[in-house]
PDB file of N, CA and C in Angstrom:
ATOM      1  N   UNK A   1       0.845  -1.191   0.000  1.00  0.00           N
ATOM      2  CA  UNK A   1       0.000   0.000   0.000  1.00  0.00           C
ATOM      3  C   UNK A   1       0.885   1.248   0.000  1.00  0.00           C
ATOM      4  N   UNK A   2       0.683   2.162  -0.633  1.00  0.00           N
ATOM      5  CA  UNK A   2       1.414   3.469  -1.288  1.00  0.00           C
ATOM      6  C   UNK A   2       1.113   4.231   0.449  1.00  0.00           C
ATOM      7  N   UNK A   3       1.855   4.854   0.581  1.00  0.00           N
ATOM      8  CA  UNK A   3       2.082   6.446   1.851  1.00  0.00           C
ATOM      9  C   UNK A   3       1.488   7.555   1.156  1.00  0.00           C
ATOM     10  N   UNK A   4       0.511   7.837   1.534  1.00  0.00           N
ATOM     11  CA  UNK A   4      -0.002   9.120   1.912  1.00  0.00           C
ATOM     12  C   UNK A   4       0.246  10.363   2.153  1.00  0.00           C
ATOM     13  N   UNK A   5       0.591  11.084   1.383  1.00  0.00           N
ATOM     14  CA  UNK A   5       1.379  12.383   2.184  1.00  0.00           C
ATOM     15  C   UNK A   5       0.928  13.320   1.986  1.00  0.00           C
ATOM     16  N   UNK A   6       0.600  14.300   2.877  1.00  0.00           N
ATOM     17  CA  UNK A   6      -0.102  15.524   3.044  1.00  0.00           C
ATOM     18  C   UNK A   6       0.624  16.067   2.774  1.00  0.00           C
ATOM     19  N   UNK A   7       0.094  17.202   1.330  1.00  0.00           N
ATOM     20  CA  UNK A   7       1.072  18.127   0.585  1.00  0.00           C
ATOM     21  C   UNK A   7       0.789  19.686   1.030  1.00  0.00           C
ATOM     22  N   UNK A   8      -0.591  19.878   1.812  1.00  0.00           N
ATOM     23  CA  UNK A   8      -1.033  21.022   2.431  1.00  0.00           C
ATOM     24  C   UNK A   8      -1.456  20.188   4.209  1.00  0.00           C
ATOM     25  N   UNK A   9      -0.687  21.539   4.833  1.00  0.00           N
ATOM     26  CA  UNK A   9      -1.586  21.562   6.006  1.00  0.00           C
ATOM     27  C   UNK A   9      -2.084  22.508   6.739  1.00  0.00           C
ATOM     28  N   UNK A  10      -3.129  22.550   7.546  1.00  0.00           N
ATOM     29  CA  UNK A  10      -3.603  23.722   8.282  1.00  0.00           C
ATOM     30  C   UNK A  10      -2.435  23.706   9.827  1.00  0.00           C
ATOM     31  N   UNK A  11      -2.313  25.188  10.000  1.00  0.00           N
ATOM     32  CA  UNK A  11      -1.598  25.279  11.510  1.00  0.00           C
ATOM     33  C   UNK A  11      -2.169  26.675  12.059  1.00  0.00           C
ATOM     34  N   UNK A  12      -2.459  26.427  13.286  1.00  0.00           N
ATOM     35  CA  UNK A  12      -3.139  27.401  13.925  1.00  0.00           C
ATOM     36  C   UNK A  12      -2.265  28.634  13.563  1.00  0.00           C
ATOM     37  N   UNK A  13      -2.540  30.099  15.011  1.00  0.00           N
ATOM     38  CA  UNK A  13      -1.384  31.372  14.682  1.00  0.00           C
ATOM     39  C   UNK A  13      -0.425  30.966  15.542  1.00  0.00           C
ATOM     40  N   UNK A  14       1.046  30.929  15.494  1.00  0.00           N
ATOM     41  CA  UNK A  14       1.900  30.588  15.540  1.00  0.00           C
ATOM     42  C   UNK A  14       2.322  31.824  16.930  1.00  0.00           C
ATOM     43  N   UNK A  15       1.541  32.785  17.102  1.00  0.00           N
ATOM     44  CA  UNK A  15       1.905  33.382  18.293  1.00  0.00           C
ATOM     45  C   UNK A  15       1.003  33.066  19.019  1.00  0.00           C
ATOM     46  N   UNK A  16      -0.458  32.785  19.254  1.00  0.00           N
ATOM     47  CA  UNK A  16      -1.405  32.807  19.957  1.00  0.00           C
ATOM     48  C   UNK A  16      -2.067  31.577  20.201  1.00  0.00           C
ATOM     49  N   UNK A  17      -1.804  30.962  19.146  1.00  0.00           N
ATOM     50  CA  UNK A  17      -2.584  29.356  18.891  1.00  0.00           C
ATOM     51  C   UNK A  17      -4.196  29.409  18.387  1.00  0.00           C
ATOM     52  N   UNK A  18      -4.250  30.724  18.410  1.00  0.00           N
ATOM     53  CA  UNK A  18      -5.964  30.700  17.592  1.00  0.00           C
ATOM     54  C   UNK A  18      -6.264  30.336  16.481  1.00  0.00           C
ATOM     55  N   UNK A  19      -6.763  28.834  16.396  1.00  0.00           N
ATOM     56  CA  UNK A  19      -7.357  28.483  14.854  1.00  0.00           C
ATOM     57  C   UNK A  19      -8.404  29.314  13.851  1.00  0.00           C
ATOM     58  N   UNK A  20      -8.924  30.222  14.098  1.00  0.00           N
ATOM     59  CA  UNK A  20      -9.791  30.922  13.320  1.00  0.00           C
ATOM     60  C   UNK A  20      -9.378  32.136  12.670  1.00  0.00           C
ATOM     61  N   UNK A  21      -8.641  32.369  11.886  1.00  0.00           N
ATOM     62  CA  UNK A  21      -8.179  33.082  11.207  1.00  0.00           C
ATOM     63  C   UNK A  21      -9.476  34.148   9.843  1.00  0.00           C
ATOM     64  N   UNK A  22      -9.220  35.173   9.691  1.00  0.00           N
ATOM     65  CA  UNK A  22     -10.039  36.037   9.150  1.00  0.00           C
ATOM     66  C   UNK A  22      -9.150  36.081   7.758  1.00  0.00           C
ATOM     67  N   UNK A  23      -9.687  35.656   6.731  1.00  0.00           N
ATOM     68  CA  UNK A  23      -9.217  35.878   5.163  1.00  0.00           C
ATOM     69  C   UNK A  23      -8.463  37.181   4.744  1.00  0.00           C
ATOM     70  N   UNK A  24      -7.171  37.040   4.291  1.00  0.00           N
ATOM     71  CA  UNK A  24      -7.146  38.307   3.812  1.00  0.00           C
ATOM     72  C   UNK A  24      -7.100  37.987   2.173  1.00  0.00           C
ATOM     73  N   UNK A  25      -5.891  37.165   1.710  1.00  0.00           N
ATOM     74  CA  UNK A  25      -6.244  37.137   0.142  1.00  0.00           C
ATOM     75  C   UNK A  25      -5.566  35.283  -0.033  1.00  0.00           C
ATOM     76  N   UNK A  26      -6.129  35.367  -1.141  1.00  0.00           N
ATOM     77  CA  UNK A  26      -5.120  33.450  -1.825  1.00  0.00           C
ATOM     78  C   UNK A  26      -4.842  34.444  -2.835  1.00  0.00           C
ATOM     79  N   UNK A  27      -3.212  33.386  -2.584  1.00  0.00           N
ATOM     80  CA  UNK A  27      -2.297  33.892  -3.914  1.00  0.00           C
ATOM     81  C   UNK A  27      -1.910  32.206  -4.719  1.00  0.00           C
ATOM     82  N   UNK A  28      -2.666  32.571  -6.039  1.00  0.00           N
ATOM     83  CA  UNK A  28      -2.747  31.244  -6.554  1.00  0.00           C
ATOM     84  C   UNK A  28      -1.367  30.826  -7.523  1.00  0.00           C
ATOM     85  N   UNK A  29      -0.641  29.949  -7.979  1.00  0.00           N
ATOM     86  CA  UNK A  29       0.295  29.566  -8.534  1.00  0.00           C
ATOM     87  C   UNK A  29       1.138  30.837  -9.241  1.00  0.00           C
ATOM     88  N   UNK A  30      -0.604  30.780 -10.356  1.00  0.00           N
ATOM     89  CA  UNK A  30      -0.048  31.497 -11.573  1.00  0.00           C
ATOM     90  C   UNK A  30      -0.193  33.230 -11.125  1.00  0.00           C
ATOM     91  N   UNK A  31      -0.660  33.988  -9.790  1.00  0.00           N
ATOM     92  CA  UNK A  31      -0.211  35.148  -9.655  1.00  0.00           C
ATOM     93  C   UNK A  31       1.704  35.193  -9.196  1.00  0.00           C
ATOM     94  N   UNK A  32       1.843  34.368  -8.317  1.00  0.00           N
ATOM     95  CA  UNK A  32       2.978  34.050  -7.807  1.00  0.00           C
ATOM     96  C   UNK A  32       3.662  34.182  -9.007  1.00  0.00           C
ATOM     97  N   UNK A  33       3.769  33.496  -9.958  1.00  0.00           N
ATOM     98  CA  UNK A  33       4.951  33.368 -11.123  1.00  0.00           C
ATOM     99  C   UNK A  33       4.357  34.803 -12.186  1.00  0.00           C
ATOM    100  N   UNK A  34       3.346  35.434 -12.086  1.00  0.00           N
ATOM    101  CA  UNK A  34       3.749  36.523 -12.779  1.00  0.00           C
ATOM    102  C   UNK A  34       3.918  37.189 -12.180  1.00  0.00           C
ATOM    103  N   UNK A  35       4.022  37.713 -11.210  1.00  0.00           N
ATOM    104  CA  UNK A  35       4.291  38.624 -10.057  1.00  0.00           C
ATOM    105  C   UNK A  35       6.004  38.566 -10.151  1.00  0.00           C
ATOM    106  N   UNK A  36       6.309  37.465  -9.912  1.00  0.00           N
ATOM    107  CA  UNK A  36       8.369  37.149  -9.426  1.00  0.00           C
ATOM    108  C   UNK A  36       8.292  35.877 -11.232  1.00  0.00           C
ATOM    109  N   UNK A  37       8.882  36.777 -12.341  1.00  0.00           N
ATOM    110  CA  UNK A  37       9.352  35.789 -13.341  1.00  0.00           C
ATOM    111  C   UNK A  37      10.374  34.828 -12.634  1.00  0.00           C
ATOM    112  N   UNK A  38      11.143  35.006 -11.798  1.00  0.00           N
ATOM    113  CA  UNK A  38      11.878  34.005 -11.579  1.00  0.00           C
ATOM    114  C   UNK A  38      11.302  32.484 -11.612  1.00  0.00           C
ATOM    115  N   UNK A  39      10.006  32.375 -11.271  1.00  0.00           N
ATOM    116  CA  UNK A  39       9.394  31.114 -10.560  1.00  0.00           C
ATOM    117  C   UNK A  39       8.518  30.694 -12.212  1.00  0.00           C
ATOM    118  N   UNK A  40       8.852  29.627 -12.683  1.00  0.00           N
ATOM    119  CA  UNK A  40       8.081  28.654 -13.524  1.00  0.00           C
ATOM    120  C   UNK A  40       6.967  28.325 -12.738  1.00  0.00           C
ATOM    121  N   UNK A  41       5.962  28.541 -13.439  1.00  0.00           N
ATOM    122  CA  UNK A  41       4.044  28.160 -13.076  1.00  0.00           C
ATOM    123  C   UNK A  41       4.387  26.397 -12.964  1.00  0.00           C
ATOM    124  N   UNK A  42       4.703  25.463 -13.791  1.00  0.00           N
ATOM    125  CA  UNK A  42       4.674  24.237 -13.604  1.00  0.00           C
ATOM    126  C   UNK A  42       5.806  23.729 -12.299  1.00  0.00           C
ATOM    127  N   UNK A  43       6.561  24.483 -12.056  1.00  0.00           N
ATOM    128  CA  UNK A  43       7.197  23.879 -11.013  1.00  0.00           C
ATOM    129  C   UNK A  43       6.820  24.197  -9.443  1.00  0.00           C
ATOM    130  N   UNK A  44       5.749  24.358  -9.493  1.00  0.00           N
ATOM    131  CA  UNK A  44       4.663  25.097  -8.191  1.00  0.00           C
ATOM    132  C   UNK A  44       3.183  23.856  -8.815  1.00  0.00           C
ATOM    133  N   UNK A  45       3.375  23.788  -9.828  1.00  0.00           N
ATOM    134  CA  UNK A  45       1.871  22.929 -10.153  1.00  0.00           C
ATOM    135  C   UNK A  45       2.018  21.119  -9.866  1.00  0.00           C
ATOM    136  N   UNK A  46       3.371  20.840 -10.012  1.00  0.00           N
ATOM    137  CA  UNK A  46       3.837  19.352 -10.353  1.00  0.00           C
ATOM    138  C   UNK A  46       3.745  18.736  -9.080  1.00  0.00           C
ATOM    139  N   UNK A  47       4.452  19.263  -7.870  1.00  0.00           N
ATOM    140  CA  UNK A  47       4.121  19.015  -6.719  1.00  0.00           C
ATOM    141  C   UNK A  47       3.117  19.235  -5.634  1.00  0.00           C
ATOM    142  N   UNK A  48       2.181  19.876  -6.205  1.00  0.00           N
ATOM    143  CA  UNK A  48       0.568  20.169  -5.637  1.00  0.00           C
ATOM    144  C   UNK A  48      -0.402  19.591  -6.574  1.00  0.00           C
ATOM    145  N   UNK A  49      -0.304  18.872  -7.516  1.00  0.00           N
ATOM    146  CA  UNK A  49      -1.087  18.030  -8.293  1.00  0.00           C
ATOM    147  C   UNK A  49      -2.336  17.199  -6.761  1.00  0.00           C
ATOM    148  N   UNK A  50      -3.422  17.639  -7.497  1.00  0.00           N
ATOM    149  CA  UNK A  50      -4.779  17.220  -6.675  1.00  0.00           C
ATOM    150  C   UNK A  50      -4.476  17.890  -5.169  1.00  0.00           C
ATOM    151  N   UNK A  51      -3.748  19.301  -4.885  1.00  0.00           N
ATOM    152  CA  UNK A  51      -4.168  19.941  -3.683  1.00  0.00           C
ATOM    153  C   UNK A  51      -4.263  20.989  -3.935  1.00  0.00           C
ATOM    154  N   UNK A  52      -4.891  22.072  -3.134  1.00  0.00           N
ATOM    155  CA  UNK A  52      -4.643  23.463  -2.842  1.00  0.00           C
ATOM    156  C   UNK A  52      -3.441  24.032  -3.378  1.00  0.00           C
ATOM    157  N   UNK A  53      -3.839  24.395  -4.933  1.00  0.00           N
ATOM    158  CA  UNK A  53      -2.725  25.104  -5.494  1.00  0.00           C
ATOM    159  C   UNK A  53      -2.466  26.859  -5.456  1.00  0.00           C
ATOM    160  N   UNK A  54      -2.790  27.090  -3.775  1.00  0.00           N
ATOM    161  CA  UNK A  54      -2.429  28.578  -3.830  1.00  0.00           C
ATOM    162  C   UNK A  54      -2.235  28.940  -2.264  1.00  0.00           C
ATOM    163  N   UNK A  55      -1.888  29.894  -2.141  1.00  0.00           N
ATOM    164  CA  UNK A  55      -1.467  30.019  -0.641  1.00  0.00           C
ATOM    165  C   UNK A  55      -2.381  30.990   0.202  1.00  0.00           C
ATOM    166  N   UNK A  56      -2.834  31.090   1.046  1.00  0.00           N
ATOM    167  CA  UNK A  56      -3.816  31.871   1.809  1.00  0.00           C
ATOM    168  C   UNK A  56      -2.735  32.266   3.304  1.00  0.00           C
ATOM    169  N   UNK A  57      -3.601  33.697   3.034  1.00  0.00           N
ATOM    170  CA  UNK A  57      -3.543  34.100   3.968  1.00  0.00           C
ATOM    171  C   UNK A  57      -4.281  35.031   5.025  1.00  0.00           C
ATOM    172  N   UNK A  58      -4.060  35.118   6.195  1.00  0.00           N
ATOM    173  CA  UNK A  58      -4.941  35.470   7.221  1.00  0.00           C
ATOM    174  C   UNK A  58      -4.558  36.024   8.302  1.00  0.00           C
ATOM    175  N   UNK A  59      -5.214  36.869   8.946  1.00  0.00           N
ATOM    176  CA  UNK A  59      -5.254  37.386  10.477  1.00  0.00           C
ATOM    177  C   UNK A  59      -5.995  36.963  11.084  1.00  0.00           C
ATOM    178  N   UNK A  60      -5.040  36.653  11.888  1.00  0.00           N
ATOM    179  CA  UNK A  60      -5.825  36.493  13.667  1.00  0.00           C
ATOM    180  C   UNK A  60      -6.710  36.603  13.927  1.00  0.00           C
ATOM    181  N   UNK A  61      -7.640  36.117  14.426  1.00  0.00           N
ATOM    182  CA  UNK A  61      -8.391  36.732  15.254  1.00  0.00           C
ATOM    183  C   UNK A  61      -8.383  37.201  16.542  1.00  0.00           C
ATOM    184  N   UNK A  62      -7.078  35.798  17.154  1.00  0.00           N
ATOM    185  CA  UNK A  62      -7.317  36.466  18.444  1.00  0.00           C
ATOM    186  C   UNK A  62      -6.076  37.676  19.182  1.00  0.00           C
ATOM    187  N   UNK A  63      -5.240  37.727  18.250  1.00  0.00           N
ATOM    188  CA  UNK A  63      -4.222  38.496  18.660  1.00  0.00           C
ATOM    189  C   UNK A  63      -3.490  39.509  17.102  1.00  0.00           C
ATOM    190  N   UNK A  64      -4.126  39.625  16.107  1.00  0.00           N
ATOM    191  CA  UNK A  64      -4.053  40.197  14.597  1.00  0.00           C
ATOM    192  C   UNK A  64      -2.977  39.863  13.902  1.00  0.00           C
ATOM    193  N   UNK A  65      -1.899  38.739  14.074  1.00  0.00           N
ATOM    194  CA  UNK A  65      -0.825  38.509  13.629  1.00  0.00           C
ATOM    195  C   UNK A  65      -1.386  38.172  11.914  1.00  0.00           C
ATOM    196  N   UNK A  66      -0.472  37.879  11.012  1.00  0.00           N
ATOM    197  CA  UNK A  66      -1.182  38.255   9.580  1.00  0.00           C
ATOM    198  C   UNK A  66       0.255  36.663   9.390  1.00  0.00           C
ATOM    199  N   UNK A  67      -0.457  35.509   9.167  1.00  0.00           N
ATOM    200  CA  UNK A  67       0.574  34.316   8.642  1.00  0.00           C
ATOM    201  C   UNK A  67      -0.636  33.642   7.407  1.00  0.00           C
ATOM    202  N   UNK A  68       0.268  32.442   7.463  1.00  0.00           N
ATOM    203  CA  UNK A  68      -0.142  31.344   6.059  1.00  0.00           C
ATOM    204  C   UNK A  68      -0.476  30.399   7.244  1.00  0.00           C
ATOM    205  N   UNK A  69      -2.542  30.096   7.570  1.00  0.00           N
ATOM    206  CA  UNK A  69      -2.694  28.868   7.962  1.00  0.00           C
ATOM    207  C   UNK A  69      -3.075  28.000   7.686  1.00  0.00           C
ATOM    208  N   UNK A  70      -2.606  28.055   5.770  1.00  0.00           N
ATOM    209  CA  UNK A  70      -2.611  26.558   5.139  1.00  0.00           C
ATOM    210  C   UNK A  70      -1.266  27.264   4.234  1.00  0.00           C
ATOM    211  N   UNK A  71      -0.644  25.419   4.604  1.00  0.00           N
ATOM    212  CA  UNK A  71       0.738  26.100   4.051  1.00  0.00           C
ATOM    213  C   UNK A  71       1.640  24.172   3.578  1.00  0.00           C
ATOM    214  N   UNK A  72       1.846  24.673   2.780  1.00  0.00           N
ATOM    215  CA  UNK A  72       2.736  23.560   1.720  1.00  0.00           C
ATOM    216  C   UNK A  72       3.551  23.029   2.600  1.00  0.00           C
ATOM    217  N   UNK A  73       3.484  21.675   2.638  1.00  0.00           N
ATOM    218  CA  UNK A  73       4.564  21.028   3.380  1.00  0.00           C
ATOM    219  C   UNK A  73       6.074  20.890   3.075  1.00  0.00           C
ATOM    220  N   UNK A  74       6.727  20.229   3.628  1.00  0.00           N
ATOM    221  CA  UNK A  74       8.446  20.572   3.904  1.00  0.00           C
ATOM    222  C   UNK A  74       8.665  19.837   2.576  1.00  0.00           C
ATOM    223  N   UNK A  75       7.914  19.121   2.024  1.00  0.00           N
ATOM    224  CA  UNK A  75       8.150  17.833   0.767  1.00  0.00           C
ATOM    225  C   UNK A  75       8.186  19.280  -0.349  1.00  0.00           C
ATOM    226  N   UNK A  76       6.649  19.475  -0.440  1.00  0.00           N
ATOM    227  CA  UNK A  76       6.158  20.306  -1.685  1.00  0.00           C
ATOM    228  C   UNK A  76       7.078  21.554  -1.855  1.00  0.00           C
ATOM    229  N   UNK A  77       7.093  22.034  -0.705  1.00  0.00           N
ATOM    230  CA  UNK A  77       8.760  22.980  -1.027  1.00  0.00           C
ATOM    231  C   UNK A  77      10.123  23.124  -1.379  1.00  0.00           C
ATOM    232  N   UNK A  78      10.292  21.769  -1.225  1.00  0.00           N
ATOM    233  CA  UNK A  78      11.567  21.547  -1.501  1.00  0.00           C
ATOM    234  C   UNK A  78      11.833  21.138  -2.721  1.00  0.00           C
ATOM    235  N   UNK A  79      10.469  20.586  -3.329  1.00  0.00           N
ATOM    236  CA  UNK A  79      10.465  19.943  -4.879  1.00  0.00           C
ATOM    237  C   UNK A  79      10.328  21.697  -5.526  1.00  0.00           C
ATOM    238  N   UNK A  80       9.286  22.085  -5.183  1.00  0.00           N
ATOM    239  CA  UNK A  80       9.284  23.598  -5.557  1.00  0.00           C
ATOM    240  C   UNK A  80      10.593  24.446  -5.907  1.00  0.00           C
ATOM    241  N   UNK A  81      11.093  24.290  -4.862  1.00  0.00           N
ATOM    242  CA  UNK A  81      12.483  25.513  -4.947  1.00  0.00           C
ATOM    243  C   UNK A  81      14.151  24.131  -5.435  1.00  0.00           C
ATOM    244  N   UNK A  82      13.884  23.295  -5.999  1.00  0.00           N
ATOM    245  CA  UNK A  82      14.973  22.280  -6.737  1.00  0.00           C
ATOM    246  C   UNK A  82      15.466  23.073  -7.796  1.00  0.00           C
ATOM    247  N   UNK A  83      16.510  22.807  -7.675  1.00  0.00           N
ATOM    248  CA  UNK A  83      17.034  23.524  -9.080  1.00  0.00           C
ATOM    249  C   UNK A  83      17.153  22.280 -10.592  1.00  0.00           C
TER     250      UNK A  83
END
């Protein structure tokens, strides 16, 4: 049987521990790579194949800190930023 690996995960705020975070924007693949040419659209798409292909972000609710509480795992990043 194949491993499972969670390519997104949720994490509370990292100063406060409050899971409920207030939307501010998703930044999806293809703003990311026209925004910074450096970054190829398919090398952000290959390793998020069937997940959440964009990054969100949010404030606090309970203390206004502004993070990512869904955020690409240590795998999907590292395939991401490979040269």
């Amino acid at each position: 049987m194949a491993e499972t690996v969670t390519k997104v995960f949720n994490r509370p705020c990292p100063l406060c521990g409050t899971a409920d975070p207030e939307l501010i924007m998703k930044l999806t693949a293809e703003l990311i790579c026209q925004t910074n040419p450096t970054y190829h659209l398919q090398t952000f798409q290959d390793p998020l194949r069937g997940e959440e292909e964009y990054l969100i972000y949010g404030r606090c609710r309970g203390c206004g800190m502004v993070y990512c509480p869904h955020s690409w795992s240590e795998e999907v990043l590292r395939k991401t930023y490979e040269l």
